[in-house]
C-alpha atoms as a PDB file:
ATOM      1  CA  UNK A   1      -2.034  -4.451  -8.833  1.00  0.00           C
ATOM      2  CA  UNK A   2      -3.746  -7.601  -8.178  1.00  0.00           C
ATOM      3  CA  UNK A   3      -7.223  -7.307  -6.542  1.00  0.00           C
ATOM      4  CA  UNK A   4      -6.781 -10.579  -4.537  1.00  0.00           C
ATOM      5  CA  UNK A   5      -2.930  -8.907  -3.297  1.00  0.00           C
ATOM      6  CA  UNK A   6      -3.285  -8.292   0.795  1.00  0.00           C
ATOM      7  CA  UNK A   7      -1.044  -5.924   1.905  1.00  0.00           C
ATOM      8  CA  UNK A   8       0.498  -5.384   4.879  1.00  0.00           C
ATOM      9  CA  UNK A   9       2.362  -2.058   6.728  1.00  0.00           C
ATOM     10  CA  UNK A  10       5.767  -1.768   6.888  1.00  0.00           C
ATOM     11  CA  UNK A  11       7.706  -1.104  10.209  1.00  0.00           C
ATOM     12  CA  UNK A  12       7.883   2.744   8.345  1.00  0.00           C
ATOM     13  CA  UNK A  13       4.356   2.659   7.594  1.00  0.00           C
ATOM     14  CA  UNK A  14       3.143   1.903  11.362  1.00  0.00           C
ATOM     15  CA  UNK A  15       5.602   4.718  12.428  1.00  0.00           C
ATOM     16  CA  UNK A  16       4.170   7.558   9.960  1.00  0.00           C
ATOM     17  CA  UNK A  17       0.108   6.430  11.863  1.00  0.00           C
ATOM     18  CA  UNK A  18       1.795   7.113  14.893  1.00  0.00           C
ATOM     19  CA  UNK A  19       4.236   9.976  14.668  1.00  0.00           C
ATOM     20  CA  UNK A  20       3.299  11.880  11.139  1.00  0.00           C
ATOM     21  CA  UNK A  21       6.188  12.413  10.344  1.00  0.00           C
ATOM     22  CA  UNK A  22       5.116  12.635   6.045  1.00  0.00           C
ATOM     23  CA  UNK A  23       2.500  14.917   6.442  1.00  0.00           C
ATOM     24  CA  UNK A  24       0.459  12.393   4.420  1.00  0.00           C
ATOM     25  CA  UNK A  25      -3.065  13.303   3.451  1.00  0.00           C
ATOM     26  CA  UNK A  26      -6.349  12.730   4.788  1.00  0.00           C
ATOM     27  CA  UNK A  27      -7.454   9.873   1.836  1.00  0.00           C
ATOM     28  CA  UNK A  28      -3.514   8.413   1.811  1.00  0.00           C
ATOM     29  CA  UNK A  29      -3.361   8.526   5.575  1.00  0.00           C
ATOM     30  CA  UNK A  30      -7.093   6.828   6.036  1.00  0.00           C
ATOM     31  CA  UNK A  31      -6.048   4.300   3.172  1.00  0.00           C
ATOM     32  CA  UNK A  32      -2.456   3.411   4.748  1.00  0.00           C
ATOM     33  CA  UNK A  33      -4.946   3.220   8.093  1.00  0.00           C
ATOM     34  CA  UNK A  34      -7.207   0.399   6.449  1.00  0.00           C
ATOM     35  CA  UNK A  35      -4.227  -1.412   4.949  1.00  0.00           C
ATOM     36  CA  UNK A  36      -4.055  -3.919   7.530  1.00  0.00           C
ATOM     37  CA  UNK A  37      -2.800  -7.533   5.938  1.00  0.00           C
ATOM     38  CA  UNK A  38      -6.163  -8.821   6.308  1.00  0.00           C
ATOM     39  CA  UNK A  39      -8.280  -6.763   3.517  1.00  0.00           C
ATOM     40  CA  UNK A  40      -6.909  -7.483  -0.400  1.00  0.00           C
ATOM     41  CA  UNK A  41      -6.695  -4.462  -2.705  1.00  0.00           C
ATOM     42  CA  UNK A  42     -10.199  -4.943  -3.702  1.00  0.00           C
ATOM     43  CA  UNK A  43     -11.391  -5.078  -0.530  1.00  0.00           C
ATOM     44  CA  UNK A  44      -9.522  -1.435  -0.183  1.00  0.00           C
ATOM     45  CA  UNK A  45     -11.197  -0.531  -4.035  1.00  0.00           C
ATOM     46  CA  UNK A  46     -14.653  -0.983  -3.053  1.00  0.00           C
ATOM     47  CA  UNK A  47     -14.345   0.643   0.202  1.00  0.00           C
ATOM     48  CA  UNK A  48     -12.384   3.647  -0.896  1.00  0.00           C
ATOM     49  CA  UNK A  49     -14.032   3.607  -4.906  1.00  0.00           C
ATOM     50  CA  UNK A  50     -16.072   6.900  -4.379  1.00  0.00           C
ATOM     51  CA  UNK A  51     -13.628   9.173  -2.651  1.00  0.00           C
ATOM     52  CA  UNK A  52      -9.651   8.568  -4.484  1.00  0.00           C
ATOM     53  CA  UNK A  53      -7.952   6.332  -7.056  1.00  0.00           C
ATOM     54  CA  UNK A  54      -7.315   3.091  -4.687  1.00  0.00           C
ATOM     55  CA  UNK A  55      -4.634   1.762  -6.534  1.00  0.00           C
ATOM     56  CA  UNK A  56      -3.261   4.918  -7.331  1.00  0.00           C
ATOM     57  CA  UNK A  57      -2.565   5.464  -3.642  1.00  0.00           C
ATOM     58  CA  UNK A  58      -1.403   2.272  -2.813  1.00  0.00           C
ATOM     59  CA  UNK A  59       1.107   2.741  -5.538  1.00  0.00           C
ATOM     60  CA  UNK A  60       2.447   5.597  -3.793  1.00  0.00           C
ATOM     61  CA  UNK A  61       2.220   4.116  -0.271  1.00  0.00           C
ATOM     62  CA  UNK A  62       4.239   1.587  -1.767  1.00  0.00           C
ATOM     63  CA  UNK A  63       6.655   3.678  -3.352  1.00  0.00           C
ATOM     64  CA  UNK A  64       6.994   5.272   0.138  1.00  0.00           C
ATOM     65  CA  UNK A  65       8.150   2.031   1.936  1.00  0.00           C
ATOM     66  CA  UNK A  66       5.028   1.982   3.898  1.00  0.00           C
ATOM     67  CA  UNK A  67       2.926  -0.599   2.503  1.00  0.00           C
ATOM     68  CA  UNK A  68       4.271  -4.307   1.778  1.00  0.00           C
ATOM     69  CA  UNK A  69       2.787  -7.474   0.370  1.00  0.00           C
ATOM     70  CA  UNK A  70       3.584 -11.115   1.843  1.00  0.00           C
ATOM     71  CA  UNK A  71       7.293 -12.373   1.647  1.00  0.00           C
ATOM     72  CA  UNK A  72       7.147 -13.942  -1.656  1.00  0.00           C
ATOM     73  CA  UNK A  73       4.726 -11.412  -3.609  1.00  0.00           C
ATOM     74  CA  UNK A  74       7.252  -9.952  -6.366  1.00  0.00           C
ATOM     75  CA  UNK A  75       7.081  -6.099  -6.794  1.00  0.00           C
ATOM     76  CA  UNK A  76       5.436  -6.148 -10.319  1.00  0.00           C
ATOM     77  CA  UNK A  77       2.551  -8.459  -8.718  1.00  0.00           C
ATOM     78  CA  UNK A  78       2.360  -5.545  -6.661  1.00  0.00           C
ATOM     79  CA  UNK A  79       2.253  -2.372  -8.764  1.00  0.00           C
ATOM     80  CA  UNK A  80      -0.220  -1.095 -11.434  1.00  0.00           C
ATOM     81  CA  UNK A  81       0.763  -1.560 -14.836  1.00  0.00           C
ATOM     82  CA  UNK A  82       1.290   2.440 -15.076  1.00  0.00           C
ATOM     83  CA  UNK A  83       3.466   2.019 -11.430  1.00  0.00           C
ATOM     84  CA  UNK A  84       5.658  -0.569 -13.401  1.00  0.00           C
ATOM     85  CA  UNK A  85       6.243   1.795 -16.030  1.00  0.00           C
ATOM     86  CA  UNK A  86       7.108   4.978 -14.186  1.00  0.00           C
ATOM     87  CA  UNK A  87       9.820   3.794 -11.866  1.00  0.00           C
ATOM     88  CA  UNK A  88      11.579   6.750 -12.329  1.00  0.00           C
ATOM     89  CA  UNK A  89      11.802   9.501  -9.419  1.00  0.00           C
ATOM     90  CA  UNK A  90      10.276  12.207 -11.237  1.00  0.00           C
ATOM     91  CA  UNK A  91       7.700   9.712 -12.424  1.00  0.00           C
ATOM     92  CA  UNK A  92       6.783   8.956  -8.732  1.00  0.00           C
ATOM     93  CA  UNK A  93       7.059  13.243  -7.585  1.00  0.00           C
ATOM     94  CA  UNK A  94       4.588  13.363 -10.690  1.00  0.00           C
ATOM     95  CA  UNK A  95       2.214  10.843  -8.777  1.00  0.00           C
ATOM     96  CA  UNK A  96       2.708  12.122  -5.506  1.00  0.00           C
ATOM     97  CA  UNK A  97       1.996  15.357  -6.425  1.00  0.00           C
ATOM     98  CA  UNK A  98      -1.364  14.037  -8.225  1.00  0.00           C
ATOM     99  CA  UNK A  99      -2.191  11.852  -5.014  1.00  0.00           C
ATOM    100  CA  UNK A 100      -1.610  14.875  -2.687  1.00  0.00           C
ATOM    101  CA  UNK A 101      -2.786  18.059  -4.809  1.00  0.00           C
ATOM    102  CA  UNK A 102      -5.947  16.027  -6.757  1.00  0.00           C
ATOM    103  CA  UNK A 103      -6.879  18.766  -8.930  1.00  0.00           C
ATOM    104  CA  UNK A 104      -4.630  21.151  -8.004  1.00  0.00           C
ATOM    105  CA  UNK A 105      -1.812  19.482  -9.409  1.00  0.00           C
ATOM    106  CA  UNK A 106      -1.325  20.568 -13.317  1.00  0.00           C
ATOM    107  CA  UNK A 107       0.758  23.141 -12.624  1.00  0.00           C
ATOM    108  CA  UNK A 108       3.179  21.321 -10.601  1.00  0.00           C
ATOM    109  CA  UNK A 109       2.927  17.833 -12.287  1.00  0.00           C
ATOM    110  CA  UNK A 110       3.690  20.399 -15.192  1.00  0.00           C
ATOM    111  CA  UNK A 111       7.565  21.786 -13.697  1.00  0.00           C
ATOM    112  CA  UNK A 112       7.979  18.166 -13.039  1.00  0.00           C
ATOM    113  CA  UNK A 113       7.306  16.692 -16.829  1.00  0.00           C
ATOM    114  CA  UNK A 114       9.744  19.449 -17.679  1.00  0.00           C
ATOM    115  CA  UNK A 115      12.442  19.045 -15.544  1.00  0.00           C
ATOM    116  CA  UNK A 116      15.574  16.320 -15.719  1.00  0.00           C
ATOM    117  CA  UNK A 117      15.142  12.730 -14.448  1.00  0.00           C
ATOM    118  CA  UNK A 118      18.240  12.776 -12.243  1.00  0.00           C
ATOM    119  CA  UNK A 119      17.444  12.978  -8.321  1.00  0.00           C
ATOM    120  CA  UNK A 120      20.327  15.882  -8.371  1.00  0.00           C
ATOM    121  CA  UNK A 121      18.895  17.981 -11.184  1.00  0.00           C
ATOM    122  CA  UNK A 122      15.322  17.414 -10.054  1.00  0.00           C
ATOM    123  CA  UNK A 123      16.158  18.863  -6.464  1.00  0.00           C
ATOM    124  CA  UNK A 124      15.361  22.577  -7.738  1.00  0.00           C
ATOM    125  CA  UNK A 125      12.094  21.710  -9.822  1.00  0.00           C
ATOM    126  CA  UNK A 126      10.796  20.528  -6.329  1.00  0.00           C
ATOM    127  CA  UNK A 127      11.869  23.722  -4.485  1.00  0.00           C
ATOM    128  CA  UNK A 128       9.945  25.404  -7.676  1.00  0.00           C
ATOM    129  CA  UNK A 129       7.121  23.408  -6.753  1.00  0.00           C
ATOM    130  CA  UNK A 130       6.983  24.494  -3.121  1.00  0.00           C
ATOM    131  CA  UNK A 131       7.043  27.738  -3.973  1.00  0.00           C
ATOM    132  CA  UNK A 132       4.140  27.285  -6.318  1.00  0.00           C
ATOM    133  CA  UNK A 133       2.204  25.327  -4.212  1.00  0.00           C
ATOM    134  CA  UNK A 134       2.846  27.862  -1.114  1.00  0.00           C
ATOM    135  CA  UNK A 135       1.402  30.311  -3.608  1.00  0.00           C
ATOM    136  CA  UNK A 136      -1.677  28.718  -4.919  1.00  0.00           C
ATOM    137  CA  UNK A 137      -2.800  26.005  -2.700  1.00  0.00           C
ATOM    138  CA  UNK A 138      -1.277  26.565   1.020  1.00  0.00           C
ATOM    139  CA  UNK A 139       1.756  26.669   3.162  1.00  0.00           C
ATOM    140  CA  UNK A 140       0.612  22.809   4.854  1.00  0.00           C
ATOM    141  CA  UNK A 141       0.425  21.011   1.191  1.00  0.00           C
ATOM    142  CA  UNK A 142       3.747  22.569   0.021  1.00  0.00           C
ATOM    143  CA  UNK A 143       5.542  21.085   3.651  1.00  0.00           C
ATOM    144  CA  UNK A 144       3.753  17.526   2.728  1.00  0.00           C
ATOM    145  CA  UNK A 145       4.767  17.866  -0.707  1.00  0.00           C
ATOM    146  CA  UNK A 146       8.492  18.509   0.409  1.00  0.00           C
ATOM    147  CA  UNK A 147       8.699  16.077   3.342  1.00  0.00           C
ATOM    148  CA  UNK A 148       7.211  13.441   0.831  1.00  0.00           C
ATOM    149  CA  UNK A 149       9.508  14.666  -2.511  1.00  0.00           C
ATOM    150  CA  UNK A 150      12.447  14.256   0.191  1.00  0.00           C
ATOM    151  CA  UNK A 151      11.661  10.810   1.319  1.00  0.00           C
ATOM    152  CA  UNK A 152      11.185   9.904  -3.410  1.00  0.00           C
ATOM    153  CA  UNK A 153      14.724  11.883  -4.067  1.00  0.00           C
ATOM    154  CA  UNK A 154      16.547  10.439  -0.964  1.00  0.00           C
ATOM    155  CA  UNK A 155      16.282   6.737  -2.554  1.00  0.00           C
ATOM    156  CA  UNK A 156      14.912   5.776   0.479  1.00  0.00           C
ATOM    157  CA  UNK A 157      11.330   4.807  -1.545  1.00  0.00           C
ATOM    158  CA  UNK A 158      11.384   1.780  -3.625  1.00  0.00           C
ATOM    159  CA  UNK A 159      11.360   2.757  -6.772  1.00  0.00           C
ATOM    160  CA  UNK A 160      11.692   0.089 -10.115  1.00  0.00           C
END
């Protein structure tokens, strides 16, 4: 992603500040707050370097639909080299689940690498992964992680 990029949110992205609908959270949900089409990316990096992976998280807010650059700003301007390489859904569950878990994600990120990379077949590794997640982290991650894997295997995110 290009440090000099300014991104904007989408119509989606001002809805999920206002009605939280994703569950995003606390670092992707203060990040998708600063995003504001005024600050570039490195603007966001430097404010944001000591507590998550910036462009990580963008990545994902992207993938989301909830973050935009200008009209004219292709995607691959846009997206981290290793974004422009995973464009695949289970590629972006992997990264979600890494965004939203930190380092509670092996496991999961794990039944993900493992599983098919068709948004059919992938549809029971994620229910595997709520159950996991319910388990070992808590019942509020493994709703974000579903409402969020939903909105990836619906085709409704913009993946490559």
């Amino acid at each position: 992603m290009q440090p000099e990029l300014i991104l904007r949110k989408t119509t989606a992205g001002v809805a999920e500040l206002e009605k939280r609908a994703l569950g995003l959270g606390m670092a992707m949900r203060r990040l998708l707050i600063m995003v504001d089409g005024h600050r570039s990316v490195a603007d966001l990096m430097h404010a944001n370097a000591a507590s998550m992976d910036v462009v990580a998280t963008l990545d994902q807010l992207l993938a989301m639909d909830l973050i935009a650059a200008p009209a004219g700003t292709s995607a691959a301007s846009m997206q981290s080299g290793d974004a422009q390489n995973a464009g695949s859904p289970r590629q972006a569950l992997m990264h979600m689940a890494e965004t939203l878990l930190g380092a509670g994600a092996g496991a999961v990120v794990n039944k993900l690498r493992n599983a098919a990379d068709e948004r059919a077949e992938l549809q029971p590794a994620v229910d595997a992964c709520v159950r996991l997640i319910r388990l070992t982290i808590d019942e509020n991650k493994a709703a974000d992680f579903r409402r969020q894997a939903e909105v990836i295997l619906s085709g409704n995110a913009t993946l490559n």
